[in-house]
N, C-alpha and C. Protein backbone atom coordinates (compact mmCIF):
# COMPACT_ATOMS: atom_id res chain seq x y z
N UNK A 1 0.93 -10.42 -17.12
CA UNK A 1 1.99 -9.42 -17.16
C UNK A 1 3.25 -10.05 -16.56
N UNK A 2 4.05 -9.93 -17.04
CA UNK A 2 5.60 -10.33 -16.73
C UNK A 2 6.91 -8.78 -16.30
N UNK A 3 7.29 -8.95 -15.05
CA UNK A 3 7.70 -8.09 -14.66
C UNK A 3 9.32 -8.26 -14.91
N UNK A 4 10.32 -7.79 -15.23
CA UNK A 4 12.03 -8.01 -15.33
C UNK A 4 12.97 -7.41 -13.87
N UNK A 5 13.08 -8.16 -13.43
CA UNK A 5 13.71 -7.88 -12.02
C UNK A 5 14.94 -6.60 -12.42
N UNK A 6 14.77 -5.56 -11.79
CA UNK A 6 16.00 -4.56 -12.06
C UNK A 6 15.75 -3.82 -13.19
N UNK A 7 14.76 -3.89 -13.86
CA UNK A 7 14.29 -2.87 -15.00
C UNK A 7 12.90 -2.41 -14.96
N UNK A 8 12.95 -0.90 -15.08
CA UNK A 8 11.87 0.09 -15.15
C UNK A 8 10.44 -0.25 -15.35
N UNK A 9 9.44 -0.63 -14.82
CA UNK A 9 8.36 -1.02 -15.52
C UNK A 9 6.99 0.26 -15.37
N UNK A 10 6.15 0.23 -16.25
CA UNK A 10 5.07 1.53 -15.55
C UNK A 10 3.62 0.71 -15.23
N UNK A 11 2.98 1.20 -14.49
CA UNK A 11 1.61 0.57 -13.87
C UNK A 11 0.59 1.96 -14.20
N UNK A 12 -0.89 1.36 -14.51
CA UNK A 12 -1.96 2.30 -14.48
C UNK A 12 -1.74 2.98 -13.05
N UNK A 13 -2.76 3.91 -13.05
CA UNK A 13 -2.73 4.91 -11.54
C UNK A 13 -3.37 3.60 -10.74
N UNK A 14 -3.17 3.11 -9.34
CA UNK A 14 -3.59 2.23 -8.82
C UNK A 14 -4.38 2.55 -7.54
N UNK A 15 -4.01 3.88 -7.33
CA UNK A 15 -4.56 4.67 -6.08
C UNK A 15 -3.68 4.89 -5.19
N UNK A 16 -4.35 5.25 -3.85
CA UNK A 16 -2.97 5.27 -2.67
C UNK A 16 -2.76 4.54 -2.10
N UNK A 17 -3.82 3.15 -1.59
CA UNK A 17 -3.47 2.17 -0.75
C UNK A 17 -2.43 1.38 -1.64
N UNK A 18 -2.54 1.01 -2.87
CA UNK A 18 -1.83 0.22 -3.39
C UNK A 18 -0.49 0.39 -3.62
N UNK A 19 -0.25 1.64 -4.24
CA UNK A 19 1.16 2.70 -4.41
C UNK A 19 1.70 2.32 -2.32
N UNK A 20 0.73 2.44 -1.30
CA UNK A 20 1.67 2.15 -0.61
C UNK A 20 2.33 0.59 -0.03
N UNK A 21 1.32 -0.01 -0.17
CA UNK A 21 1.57 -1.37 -0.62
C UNK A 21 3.06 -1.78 -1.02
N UNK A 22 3.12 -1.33 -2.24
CA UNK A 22 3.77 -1.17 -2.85
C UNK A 22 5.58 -1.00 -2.53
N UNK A 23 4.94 0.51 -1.57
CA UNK A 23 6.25 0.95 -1.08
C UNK A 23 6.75 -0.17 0.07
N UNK A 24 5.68 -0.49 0.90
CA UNK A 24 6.30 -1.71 2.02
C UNK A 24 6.79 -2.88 1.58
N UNK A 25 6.60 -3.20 0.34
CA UNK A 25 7.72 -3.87 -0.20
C UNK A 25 8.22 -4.10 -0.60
N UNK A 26 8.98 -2.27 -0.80
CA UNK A 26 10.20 -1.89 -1.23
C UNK A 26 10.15 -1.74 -2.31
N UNK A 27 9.18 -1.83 -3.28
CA UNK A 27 9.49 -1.46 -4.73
C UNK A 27 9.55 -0.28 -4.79
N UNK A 28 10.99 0.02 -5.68
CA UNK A 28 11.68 1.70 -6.06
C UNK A 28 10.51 2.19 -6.62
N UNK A 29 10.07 3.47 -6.50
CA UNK A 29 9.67 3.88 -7.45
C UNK A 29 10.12 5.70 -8.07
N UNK A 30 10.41 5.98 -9.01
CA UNK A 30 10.31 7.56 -9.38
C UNK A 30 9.56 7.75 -10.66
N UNK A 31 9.10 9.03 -10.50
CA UNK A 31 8.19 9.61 -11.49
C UNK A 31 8.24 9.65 -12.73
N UNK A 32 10.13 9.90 -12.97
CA UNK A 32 10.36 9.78 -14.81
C UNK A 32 9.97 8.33 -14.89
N UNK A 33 10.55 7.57 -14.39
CA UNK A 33 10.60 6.03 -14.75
C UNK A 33 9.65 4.95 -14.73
N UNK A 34 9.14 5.18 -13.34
CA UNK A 34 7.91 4.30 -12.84
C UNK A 34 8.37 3.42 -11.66
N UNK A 35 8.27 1.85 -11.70
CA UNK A 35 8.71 1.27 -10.81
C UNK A 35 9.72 -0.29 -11.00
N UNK A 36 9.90 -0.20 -10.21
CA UNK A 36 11.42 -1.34 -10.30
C UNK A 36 11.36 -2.21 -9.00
N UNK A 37 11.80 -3.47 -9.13
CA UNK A 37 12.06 -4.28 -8.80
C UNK A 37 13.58 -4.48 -8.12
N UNK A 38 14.21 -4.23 -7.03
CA UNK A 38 15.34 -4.25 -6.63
C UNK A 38 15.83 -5.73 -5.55
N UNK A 39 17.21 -5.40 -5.34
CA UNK A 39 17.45 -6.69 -4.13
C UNK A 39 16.70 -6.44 -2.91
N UNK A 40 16.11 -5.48 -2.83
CA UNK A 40 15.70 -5.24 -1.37
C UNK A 40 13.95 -5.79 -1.27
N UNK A 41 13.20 -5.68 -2.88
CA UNK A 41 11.92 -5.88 -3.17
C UNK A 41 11.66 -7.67 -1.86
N UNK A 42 10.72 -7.25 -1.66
CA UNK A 42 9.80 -8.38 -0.98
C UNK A 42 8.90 -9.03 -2.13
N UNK A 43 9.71 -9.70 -2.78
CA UNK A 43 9.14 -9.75 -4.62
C UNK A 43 7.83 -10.51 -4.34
N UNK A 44 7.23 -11.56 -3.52
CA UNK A 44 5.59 -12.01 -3.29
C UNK A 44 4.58 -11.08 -3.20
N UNK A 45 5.16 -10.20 -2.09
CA UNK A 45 4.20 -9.85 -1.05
C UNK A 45 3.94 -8.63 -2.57
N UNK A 46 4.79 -7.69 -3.46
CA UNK A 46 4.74 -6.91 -4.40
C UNK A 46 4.45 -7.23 -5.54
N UNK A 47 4.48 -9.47 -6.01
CA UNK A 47 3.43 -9.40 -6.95
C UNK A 47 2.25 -9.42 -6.61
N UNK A 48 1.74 -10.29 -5.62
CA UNK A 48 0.63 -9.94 -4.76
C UNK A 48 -0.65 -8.66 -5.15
N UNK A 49 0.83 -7.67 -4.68
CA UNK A 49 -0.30 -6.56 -4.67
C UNK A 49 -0.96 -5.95 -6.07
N UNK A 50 0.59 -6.05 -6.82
CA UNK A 50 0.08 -5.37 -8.45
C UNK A 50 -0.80 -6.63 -8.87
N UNK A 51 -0.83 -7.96 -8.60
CA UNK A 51 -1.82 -8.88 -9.41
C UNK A 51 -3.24 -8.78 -8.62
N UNK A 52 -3.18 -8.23 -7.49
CA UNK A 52 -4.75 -7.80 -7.35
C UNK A 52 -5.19 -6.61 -7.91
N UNK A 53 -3.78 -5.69 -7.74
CA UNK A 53 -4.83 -4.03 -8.09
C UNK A 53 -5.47 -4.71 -9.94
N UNK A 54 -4.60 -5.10 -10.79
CA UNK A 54 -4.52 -5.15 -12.28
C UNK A 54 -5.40 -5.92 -12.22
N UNK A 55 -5.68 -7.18 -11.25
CA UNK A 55 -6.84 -8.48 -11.65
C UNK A 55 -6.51 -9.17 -12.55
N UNK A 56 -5.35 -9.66 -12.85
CA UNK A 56 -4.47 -10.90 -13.81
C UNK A 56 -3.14 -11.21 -13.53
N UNK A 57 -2.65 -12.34 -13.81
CA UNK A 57 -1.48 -13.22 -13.18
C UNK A 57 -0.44 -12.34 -13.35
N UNK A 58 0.46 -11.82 -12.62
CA UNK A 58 1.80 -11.05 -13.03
C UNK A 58 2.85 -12.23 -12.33
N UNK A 59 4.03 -12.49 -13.28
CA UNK A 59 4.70 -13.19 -12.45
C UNK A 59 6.43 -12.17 -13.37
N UNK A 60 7.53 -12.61 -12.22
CA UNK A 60 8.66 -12.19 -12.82
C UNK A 60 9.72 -12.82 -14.26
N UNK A 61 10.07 -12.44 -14.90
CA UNK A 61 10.19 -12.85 -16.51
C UNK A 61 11.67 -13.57 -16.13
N UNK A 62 11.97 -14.53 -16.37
CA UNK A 62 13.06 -14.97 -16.60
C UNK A 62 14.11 -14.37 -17.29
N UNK A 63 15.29 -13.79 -16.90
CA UNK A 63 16.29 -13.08 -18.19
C UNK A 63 17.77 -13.76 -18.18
N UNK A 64 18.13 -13.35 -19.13
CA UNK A 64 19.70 -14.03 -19.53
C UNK A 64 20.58 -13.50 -18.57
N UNK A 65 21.52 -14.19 -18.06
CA UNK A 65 22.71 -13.97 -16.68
C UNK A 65 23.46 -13.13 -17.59
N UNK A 66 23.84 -13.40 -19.09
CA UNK A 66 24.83 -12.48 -19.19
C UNK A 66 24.16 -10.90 -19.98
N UNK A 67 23.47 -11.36 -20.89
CA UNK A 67 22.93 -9.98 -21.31
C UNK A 67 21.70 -9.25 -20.75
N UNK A 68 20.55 -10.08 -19.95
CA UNK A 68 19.70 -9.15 -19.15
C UNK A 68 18.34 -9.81 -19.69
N UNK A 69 18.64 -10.11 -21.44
CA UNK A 69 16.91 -9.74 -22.03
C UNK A 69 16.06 -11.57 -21.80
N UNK A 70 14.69 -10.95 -21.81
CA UNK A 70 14.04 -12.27 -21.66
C UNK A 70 14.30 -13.29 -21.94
N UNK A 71 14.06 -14.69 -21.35
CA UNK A 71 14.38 -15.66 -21.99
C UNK A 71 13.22 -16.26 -22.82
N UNK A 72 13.39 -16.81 -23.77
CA UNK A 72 12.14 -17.43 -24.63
C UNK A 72 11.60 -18.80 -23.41
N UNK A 73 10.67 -18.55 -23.67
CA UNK A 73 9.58 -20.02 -23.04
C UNK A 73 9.78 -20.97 -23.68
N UNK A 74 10.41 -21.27 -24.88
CA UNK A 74 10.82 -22.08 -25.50
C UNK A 74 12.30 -22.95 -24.93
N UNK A 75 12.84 -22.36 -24.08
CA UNK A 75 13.95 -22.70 -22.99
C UNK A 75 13.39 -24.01 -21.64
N UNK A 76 14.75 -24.43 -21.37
CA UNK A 76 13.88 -25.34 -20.56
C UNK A 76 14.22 -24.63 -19.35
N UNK A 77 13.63 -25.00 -18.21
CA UNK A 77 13.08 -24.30 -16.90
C UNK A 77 14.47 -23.51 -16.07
N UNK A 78 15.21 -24.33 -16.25
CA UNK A 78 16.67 -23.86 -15.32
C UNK A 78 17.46 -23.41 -16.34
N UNK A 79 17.18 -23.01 -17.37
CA UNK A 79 18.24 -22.33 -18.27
C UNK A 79 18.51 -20.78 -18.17
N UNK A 80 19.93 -20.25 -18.10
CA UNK A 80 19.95 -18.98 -17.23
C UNK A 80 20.40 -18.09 -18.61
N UNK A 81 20.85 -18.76 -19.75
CA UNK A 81 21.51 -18.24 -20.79
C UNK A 81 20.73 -18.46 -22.12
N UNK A 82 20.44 -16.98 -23.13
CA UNK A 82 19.14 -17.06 -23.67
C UNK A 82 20.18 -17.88 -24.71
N UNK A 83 19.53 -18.10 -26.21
CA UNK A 83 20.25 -18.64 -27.40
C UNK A 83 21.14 -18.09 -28.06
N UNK A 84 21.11 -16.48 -28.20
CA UNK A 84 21.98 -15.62 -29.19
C UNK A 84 23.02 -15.87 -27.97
N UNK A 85 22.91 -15.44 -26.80
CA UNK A 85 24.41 -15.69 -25.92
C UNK A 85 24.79 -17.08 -25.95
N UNK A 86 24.41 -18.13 -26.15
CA UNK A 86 25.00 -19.53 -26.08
C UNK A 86 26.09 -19.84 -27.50
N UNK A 87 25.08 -19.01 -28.51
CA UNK A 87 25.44 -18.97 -29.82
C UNK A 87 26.41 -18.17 -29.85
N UNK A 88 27.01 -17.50 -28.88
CA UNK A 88 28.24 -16.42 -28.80
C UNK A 88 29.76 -17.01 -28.67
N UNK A 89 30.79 -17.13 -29.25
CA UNK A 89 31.90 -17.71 -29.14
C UNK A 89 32.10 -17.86 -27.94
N UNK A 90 31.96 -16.16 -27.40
CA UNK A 90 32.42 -15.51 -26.51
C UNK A 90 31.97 -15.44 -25.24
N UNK A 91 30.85 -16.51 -25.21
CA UNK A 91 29.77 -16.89 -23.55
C UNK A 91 30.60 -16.97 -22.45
N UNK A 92 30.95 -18.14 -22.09
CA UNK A 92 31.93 -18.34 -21.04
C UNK A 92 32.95 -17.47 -20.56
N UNK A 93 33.18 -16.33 -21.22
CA UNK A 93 34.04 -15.38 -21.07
C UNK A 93 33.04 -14.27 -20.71
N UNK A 94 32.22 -13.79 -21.72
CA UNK A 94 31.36 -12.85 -20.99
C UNK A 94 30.63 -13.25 -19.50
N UNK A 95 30.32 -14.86 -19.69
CA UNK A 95 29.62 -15.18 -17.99
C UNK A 95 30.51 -14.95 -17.14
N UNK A 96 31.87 -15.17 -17.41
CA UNK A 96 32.94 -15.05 -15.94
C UNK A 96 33.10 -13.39 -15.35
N UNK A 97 33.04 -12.68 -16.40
CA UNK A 97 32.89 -11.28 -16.43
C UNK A 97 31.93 -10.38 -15.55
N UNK A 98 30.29 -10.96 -15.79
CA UNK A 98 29.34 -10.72 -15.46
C UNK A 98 29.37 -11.00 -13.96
N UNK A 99 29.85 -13.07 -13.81
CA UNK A 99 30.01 -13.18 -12.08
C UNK A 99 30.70 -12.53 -11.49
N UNK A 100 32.34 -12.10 -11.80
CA UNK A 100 33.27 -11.75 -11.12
C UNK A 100 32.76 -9.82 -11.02
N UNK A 101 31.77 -8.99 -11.99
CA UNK A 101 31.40 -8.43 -11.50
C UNK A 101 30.20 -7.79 -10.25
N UNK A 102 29.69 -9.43 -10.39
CA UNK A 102 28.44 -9.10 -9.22
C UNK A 102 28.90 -9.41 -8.23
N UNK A 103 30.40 -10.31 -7.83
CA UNK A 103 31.02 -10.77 -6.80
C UNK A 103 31.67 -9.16 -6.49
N UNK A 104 32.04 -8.62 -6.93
CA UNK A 104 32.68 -7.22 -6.41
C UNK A 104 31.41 -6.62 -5.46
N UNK A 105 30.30 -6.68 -5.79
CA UNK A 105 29.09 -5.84 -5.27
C UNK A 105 28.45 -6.51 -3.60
N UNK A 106 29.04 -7.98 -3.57
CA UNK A 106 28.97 -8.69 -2.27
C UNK A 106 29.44 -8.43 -1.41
């Protein structure tokens, strides 16, 4: 299972020790949505716990800096920008966009 840092994911019922688990490290969770991954997540100690309750490897999915969505495995290891955005005239302009908006949030 591959988890996307900052987007909604849902888990089977896991019980209560785990759900609190869970909460100690910090993963959001609400009822419409399920659970999320935030800046505050203790992201080990919370794959940890969902890769024991589930009993298979969960690790976090690599996504594109400027548009969000997965990156193909077909990418090499440090690549932050999927292909359709590289293939975009308009990359370098949308990336400056994207930084200079996460620099406002610092």
């Amino acid at each position: 299972m591959k988890i996307v840092p900052y987007k909604w994911f849902r888990l089977p019922q896991l019980g209560r020790e785990t759900f609190s688990d869970l909460m100690k490290a910090k993963v959001k969770y609400e009822t419409k949505f399920g659970f999320q991954f935030t800046s505050q997540t203790n992201v080990p100690r919370a794959l940890a716990v969902i890769s024991a309750s589930l009993d298979e490897d969960v690790e976090l999915a690599r996504t594109c800096f400027i548009c969000d969505n997965i990156l193909g495995e077909d990418l090499e290891q440090d690549a932050v920008i999927c292909l359709d955005c590289l293939k975009n005239e308009d990359a370098f302009d949308l990336y400056k966009m994207k930084f200079a908006k996460l620099m406002e949030t610092v």
